[in-house]
Protein backbone atom coordinates (compact mmCIF):
# COMPACT_ATOMS: atom_id res chain seq x y z
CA UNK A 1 -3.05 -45.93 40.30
CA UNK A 2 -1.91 -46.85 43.65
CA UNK A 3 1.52 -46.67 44.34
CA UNK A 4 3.30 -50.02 46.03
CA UNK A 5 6.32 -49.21 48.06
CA UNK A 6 9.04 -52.19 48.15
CA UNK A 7 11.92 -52.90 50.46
CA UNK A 8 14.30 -55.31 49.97
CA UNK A 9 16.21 -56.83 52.60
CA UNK A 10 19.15 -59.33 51.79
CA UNK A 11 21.31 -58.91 48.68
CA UNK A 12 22.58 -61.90 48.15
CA UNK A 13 22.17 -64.39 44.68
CA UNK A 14 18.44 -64.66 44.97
CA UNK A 15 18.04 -60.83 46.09
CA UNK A 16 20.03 -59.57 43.19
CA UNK A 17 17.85 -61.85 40.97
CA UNK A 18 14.91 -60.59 42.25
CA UNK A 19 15.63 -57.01 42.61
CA UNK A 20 16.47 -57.23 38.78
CA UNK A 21 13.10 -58.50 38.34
CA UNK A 22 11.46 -56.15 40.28
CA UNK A 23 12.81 -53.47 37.81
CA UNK A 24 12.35 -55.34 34.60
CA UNK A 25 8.58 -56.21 35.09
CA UNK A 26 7.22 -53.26 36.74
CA UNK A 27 5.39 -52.75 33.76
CA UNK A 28 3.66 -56.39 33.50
CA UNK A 29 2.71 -56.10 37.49
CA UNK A 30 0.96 -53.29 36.65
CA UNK A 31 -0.99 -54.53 33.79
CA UNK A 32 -1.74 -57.46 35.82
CA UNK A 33 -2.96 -55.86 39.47
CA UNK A 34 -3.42 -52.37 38.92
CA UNK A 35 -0.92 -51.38 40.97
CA UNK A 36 2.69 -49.56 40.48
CA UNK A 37 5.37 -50.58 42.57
CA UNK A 38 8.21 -48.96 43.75
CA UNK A 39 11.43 -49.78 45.35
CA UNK A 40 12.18 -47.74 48.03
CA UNK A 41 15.12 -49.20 50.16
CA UNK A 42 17.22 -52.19 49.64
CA UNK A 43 19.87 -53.57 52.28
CA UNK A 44 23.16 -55.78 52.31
CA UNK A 45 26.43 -56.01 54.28
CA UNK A 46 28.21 -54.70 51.33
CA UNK A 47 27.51 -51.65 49.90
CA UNK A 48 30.46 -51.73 47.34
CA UNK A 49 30.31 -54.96 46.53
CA UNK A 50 30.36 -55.74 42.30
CA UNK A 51 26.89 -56.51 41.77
CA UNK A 52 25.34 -56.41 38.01
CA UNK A 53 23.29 -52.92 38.42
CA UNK A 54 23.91 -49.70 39.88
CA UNK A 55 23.63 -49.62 43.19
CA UNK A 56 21.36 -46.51 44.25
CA UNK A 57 22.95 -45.07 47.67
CA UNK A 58 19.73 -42.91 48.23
CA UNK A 59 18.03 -46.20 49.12
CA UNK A 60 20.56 -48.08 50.57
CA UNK A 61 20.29 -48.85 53.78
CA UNK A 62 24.02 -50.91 55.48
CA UNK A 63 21.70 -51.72 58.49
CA UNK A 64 17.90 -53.02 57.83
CA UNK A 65 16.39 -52.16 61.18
CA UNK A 66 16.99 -48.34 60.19
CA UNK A 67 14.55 -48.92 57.11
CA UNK A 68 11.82 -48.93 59.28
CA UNK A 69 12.94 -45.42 60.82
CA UNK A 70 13.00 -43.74 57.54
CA UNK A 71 10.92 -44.81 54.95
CA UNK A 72 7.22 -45.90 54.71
CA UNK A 73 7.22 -49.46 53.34
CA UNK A 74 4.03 -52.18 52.39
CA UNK A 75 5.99 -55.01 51.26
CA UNK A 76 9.40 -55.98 52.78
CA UNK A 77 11.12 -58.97 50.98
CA UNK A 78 13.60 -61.32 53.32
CA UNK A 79 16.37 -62.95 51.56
CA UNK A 80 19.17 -63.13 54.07
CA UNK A 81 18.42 -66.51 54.80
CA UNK A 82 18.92 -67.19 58.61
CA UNK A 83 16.84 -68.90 60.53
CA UNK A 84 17.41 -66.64 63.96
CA UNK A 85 19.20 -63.23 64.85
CA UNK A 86 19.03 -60.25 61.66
CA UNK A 87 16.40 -62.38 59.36
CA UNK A 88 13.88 -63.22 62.54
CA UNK A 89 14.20 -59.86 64.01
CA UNK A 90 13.27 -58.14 60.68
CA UNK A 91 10.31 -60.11 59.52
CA UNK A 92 8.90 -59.53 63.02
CA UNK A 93 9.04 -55.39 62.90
CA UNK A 94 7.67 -55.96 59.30
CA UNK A 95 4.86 -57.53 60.83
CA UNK A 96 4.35 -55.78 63.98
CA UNK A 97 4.28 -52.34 61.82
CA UNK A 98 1.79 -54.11 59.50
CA UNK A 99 4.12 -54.94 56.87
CA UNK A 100 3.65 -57.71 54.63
CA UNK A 101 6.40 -59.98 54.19
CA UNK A 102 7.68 -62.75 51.55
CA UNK A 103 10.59 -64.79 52.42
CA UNK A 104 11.99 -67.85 50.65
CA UNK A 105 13.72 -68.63 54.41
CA UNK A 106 12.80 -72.28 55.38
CA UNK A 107 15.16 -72.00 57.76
CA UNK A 108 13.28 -69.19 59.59
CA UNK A 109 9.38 -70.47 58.65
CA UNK A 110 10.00 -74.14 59.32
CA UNK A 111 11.96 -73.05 62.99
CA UNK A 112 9.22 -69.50 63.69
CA UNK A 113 6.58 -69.82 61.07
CA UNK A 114 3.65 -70.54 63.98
CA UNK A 115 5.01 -67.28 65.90
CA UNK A 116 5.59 -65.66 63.07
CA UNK A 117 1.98 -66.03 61.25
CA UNK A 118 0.16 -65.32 64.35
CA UNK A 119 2.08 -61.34 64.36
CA UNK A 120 0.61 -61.48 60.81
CA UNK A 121 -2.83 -62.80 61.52
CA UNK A 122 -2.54 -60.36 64.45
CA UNK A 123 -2.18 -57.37 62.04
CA UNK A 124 -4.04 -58.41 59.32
CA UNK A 125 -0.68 -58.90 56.84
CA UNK A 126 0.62 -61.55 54.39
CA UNK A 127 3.33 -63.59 55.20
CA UNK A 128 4.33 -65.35 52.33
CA UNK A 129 6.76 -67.99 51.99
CA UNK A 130 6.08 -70.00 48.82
CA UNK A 131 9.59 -70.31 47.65
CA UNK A 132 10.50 -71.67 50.79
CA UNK A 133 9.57 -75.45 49.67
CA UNK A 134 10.67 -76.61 46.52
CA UNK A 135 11.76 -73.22 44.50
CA UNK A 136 9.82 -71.92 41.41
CA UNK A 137 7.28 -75.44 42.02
CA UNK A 138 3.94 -73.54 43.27
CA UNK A 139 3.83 -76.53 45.97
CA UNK A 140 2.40 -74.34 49.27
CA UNK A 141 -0.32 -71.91 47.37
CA UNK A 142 -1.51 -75.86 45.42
CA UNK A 143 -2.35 -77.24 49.04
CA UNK A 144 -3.85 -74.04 50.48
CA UNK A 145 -5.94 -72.88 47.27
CA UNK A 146 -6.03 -75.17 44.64
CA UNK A 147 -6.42 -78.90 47.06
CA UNK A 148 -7.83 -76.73 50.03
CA UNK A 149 -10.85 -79.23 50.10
CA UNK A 150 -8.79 -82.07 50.04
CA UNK A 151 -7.99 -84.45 53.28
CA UNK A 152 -4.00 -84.47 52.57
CA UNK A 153 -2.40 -88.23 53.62
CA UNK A 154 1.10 -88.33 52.55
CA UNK A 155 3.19 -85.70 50.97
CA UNK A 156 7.11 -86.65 49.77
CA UNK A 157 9.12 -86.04 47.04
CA UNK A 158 12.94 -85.22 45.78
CA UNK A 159 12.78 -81.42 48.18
CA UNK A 160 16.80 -80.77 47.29
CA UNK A 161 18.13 -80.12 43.86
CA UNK A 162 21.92 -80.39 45.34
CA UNK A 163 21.64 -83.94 46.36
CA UNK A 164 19.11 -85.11 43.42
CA UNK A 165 22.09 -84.07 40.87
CA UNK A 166 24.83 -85.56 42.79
CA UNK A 167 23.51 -88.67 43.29
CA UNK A 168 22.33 -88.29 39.04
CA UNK A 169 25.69 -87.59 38.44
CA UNK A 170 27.35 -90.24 40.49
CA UNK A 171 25.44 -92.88 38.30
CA UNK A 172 26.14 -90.70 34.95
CA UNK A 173 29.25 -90.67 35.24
CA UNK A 174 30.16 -93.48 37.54
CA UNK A 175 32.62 -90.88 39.51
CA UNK A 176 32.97 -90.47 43.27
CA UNK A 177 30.99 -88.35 45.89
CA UNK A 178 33.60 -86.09 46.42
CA UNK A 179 34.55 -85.50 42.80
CA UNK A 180 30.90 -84.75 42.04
CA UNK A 181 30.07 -82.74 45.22
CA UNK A 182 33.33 -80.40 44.03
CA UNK A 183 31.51 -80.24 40.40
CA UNK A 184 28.56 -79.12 41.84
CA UNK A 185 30.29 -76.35 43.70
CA UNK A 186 31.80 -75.30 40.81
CA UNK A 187 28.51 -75.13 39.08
CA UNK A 188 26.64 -73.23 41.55
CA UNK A 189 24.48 -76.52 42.47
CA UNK A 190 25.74 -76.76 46.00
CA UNK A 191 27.90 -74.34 48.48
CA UNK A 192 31.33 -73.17 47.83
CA UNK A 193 32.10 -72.77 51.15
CA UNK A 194 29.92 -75.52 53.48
CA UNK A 195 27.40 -77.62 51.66
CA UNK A 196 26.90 -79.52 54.96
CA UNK A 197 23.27 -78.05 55.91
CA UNK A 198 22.07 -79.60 51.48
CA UNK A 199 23.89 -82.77 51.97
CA UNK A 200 22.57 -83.50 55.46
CA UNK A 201 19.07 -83.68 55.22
CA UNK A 202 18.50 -80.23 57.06
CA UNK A 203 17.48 -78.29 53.87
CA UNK A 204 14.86 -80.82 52.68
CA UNK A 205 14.07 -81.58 56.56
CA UNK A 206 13.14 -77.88 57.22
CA UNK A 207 10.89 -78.24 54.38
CA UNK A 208 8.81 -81.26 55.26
CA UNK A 209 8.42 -79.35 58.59
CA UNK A 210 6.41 -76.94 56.03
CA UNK A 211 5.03 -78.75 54.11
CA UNK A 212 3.46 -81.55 56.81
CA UNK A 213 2.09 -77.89 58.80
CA UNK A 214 0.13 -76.69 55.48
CA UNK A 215 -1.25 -80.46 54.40
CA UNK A 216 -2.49 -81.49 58.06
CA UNK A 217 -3.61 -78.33 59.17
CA UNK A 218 -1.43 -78.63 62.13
CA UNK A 219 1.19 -76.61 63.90
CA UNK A 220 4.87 -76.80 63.02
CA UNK A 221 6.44 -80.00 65.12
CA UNK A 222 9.42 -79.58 67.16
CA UNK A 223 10.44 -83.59 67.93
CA UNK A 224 13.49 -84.66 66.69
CA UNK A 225 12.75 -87.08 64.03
CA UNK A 226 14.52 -89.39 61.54
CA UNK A 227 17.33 -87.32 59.27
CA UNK A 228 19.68 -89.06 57.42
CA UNK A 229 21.65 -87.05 54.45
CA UNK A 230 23.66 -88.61 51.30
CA UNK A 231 27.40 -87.86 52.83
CA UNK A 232 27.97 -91.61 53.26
CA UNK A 233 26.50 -92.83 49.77
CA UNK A 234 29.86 -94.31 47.65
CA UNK A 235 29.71 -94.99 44.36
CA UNK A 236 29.61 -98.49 44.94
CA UNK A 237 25.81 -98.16 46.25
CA UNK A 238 24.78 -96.34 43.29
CA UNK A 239 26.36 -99.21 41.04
CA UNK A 240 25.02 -101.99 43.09
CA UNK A 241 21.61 -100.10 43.18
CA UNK A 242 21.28 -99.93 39.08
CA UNK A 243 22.08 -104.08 39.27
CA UNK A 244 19.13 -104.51 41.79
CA UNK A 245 17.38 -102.39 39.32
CA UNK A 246 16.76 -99.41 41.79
CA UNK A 247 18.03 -96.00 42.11
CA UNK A 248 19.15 -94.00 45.31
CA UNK A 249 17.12 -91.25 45.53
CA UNK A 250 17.00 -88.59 49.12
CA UNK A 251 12.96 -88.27 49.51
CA UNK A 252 11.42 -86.29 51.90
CA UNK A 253 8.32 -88.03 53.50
CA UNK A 254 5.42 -86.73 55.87
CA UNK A 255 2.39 -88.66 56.71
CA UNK A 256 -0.54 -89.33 59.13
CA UNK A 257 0.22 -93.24 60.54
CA UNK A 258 -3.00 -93.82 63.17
CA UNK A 259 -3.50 -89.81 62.91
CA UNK A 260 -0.01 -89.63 64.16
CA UNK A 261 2.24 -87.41 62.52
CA UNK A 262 5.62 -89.38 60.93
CA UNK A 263 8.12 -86.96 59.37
CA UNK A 264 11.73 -88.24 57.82
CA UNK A 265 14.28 -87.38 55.15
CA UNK A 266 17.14 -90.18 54.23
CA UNK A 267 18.30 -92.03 51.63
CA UNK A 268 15.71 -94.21 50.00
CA UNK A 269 16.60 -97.09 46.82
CA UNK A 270 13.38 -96.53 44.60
CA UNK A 271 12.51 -98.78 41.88
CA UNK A 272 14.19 -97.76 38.47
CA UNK A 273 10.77 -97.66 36.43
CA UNK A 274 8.72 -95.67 39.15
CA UNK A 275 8.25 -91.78 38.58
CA UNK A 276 10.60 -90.42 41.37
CA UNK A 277 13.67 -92.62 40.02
CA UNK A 278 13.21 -90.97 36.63
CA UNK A 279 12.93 -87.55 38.60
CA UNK A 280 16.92 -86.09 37.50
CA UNK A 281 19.78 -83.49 38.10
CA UNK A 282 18.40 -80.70 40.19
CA UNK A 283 14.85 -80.91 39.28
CA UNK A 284 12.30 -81.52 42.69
CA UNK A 285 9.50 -83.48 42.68
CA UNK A 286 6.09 -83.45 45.02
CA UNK A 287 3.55 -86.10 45.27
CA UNK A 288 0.17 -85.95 47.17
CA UNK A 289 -2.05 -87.72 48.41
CA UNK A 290 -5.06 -86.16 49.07
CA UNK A 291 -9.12 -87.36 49.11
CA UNK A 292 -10.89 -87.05 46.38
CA UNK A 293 -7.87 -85.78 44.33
CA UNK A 294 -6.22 -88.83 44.60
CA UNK A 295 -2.19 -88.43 44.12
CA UNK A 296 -1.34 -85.34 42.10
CA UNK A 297 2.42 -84.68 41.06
CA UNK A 298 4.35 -81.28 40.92
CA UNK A 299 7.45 -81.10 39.34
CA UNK A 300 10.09 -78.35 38.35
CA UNK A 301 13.25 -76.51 39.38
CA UNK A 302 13.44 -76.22 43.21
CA UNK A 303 17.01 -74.17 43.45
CA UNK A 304 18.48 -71.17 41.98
CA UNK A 305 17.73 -67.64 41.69
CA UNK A 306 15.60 -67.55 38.61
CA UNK A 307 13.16 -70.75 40.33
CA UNK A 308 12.61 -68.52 43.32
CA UNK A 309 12.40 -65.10 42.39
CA UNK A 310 9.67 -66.65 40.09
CA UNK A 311 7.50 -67.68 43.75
CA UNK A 312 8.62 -64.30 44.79
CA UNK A 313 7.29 -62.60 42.26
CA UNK A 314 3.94 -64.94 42.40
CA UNK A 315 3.31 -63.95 46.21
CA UNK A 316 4.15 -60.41 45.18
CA UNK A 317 1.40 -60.85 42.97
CA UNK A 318 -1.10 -62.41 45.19
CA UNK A 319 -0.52 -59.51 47.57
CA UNK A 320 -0.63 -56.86 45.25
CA UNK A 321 -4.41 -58.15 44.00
CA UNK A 322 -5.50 -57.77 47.67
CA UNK A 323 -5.36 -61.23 48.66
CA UNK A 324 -4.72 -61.28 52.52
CA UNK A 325 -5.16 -64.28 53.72
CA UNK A 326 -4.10 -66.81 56.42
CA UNK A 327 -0.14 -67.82 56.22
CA UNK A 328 -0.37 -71.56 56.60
CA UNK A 329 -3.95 -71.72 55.27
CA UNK A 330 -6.42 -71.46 57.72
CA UNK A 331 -6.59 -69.33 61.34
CA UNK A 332 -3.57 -70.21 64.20
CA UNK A 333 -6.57 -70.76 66.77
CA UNK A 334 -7.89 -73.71 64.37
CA UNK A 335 -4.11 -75.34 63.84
CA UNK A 336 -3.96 -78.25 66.03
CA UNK A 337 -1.20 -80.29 67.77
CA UNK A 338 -0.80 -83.57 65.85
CA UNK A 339 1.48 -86.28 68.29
CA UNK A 340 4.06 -88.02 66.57
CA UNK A 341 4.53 -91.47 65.28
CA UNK A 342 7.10 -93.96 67.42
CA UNK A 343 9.79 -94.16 64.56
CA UNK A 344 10.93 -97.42 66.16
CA UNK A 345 7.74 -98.92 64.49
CA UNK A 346 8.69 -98.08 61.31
CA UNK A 347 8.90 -100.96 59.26
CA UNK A 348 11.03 -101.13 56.07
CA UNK A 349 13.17 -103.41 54.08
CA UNK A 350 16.65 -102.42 53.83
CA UNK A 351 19.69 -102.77 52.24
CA UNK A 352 23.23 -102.87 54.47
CA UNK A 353 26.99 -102.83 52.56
CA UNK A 354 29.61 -104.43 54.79
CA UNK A 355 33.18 -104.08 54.45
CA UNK A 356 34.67 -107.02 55.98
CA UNK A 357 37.55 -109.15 56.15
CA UNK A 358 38.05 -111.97 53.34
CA UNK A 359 37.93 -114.77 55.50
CA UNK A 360 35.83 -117.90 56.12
CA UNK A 361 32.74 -117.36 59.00
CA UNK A 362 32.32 -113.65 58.33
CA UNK A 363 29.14 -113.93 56.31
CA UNK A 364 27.90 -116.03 59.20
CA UNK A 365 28.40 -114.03 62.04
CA UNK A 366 26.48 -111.36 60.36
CA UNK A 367 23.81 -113.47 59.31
CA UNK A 368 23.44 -114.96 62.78
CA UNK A 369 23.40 -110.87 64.06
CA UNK A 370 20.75 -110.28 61.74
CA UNK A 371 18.77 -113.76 62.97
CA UNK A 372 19.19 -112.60 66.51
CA UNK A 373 16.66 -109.02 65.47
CA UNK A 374 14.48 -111.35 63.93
CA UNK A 375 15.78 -109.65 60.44
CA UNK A 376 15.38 -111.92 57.53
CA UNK A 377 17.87 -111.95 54.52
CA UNK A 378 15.77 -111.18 51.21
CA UNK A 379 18.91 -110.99 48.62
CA UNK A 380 22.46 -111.26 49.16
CA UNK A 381 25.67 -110.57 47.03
CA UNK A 382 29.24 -111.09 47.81
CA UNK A 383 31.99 -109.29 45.90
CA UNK A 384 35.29 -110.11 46.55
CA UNK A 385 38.62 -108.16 46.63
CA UNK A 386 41.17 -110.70 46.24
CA UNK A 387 43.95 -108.66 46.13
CA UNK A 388 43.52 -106.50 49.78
CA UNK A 389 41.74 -109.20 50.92
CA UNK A 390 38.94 -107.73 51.82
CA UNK A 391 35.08 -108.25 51.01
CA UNK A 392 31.63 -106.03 50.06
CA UNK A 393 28.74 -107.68 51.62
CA UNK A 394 25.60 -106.41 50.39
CA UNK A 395 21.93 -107.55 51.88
CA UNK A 396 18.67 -106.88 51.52
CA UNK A 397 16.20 -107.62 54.15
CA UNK A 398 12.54 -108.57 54.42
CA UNK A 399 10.59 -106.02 56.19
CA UNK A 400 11.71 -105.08 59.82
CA UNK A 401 11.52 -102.32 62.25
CA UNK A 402 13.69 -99.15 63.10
CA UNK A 403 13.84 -100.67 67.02
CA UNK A 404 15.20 -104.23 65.62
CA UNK A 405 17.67 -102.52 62.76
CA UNK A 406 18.99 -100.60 65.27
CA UNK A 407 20.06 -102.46 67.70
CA UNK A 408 21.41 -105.19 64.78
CA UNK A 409 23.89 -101.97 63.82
CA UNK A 410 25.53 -101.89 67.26
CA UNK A 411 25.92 -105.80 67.37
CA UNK A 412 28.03 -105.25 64.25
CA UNK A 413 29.82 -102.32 65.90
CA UNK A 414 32.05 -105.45 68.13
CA UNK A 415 32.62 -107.19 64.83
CA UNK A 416 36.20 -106.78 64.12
CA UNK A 417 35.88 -108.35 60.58
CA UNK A 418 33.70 -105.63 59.91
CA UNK A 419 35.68 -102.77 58.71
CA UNK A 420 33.69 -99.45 59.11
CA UNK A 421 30.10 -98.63 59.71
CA UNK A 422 27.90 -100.63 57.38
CA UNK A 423 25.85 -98.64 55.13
CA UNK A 424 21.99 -98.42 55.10
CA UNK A 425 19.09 -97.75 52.89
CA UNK A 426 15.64 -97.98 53.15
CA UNK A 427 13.47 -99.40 50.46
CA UNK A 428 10.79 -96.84 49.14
């Protein structure tokens, strides 16, 4: 039986996970590929750090670059998680020494994956990254095996489990964003420290950048497109949403407009009885469209060590039963260059929240903004705060463009009656 040697890089919550699993089903992976592996170095910061096995020292390495000196390795596992510097610099030996490589890093893949999986194609290794995008969902290997035929349209979906449960929890329990953000840190859902990159739009953004590379055979874009994140939801959207009978919901969307690429992550209000709305807590959610296949649906845990070791393990798997095969699908030389969509052309209705002043002409001011963008009120509500004095204005427009909306948010900017930034949502 051949003998797999293992190194694991990155000791982390997901590396622990894994490396537990690694142990635990050695047994199962041989059953299954006929091969016995073996872990032969593993590397953190921390050597002495209280972790929930023994720690071997005979393997441990403090610094992962000196792996490669010592020990002969065929798989090398990256879970540090950067997207630059120690992470970048050890996938790339890996591959130059003909290494194969799985990484759930979307931070490194989404900002390196088209350098990166031409050192692999260039040494005929794997690199895996199927728990970048979406956790223990098999999203990537589905559009490179399984819908390989298919002539992929639109891809989007709920790509971040920390802002799907906030915003579930905001309209559970009808508490704030900040009292719900800290009960997700305290559950594990979202960063002790600096949820910033989750709450932002980065997270999910990074993985659209995947995920639009694999459906439209194309390499990974670099423009700076639309990213909007959920820090400025209030409670008072998710309330007014549920009366308009929608929900807010943070979807990740890529698409071919005019066989123009149009890539965005922000806030969207969804309709209460489609399938995303009803998509909850920190579960993710992928839809497709692809020809003939029509629009097939993924859905499943996307965060947390036992989601992703599980699309660790599966590209383990695939590796181990001689699989080698192109990283993002099919050969670098055949990934084209796909221009990108002019976002000020996207059209959407939307809904805007104004804090104003309580007093007489305010409503028409911004109504007469509005009229000057051409932007035409749908549905409007007043609700009144008699006792500060003060207003909500909410409105929801027919359809306009990003151009238009735009420059309607800076004619409200010399509005003194309007008391802070008005909030916007698109319609989905």
């Amino acid at each position: 039986m051949k003998k797999i040697n293992i190194a694991l890089v990155g000791l982390g919550q997901i590396g622990n996970y894994l490396f537990n699993e690694l142990n635990k089903k050695k047994k199962d992976i041989e059953l299954k590929t006929g091969k016995k592996i073996n872990v032969v170095a593993i590397s953190a910061k921390n050597k002495n750090k209280k972790r929930k096995f023994k720690i071997n020292k005979k393997i441990f390495y403090k610094n992962p670059l000196s792996i490669f000196k010592l020990k002969k390795i065929d798989i090398l596992f990256e879970c540090i998680g950067l997207s630059d510097g120690i992470s970048k610099k050890v996938v790339e030996i890996a591959l130059k020494k003909k290494i194969h490589v799985i990484t759930p890093n979307k931070a490194l893949i989404s900002k390196h994956g088209d350098y990166l999986s031409k050192l692999a194609e260039q040494n005929k290794v794997n690199l895996e990254f199927e728990a970048s995008v979406a956790g223990g969902i098999p999203i990537l290997r589905t559009i490179k095996e399984g819908l390989a035929t298919n002539k992929i349209s639109k891809v989007y979906g709920i790509l971040n489990g920390t802002c799907n449960y906030i915003l579930t929890e905001m309209e559970n329990s009808k508490q704030s964003f900040s009292n719900v953000l800290k009960k997700a840190q305290i559950l594990g859902y979202a960063e002790p420290g600096n949820p910033k990159l989750d709450l932002n739009g980065y997270d999910a953004f990074a993985k659209i950048r995947i995920l639009s590379s694999l459906s439209f055979n194309k390499n990974i874009s670099k423009q700076n497109c639309l990213m909007e994140g959920i820090e400025n939801i209030e409670f008072k959207d998710i309330e007014i949403a549920d009366q308009l009978n929608f929900r807010v919901k943070l979807l990740g969307i890529t698409e071919l407009i005019n066989n123009k690429l149009f890539e965005r992550v922000h806030p969207c209000l969804v309709k209460k009885d489609s399938y995303i709305a009803n998509v909850s807590g920190v579960m993710n959610a992928v839809i497709l469209h692809g020809d003939p296949v029509g629009e097939t649906v993924l859905q499943g845990e996307g965060a947390g060590p036992g989601a992703t070791s599980s699309a660790l393990m599966s590209d383990l798997l695939s590796i181990l039963r001689g699989n080698i095969k192109f990283p993002f699908g099919l050969s670098n030389r055949k990934r084209k260059f796909v221009s990108s969509y002019d976002l000020n052309k996207y059209t959407n209705s939307l809904y805007f929240r104004f804090e104003v002043n309580d007093k007489p002409g305010v409503l028409s001011q911004i109504t007469q903004s509005l009229a000057k963008r051409k932007i035409s009120v749908e549905r409007l509500i007043q609700i009144p705060d008699h006792k500060n004095k003060k207003a909500s204005i909410i409105i929801i427009t027919h359809k306009t463009n990003e151009l238009d909306a735009n420059k309607c948010l800076k004619l409200f900017k010399t509005n003194k009656n309007i008391l802070k930034v008005p909030t916007r949502i698109r319609l989905f």
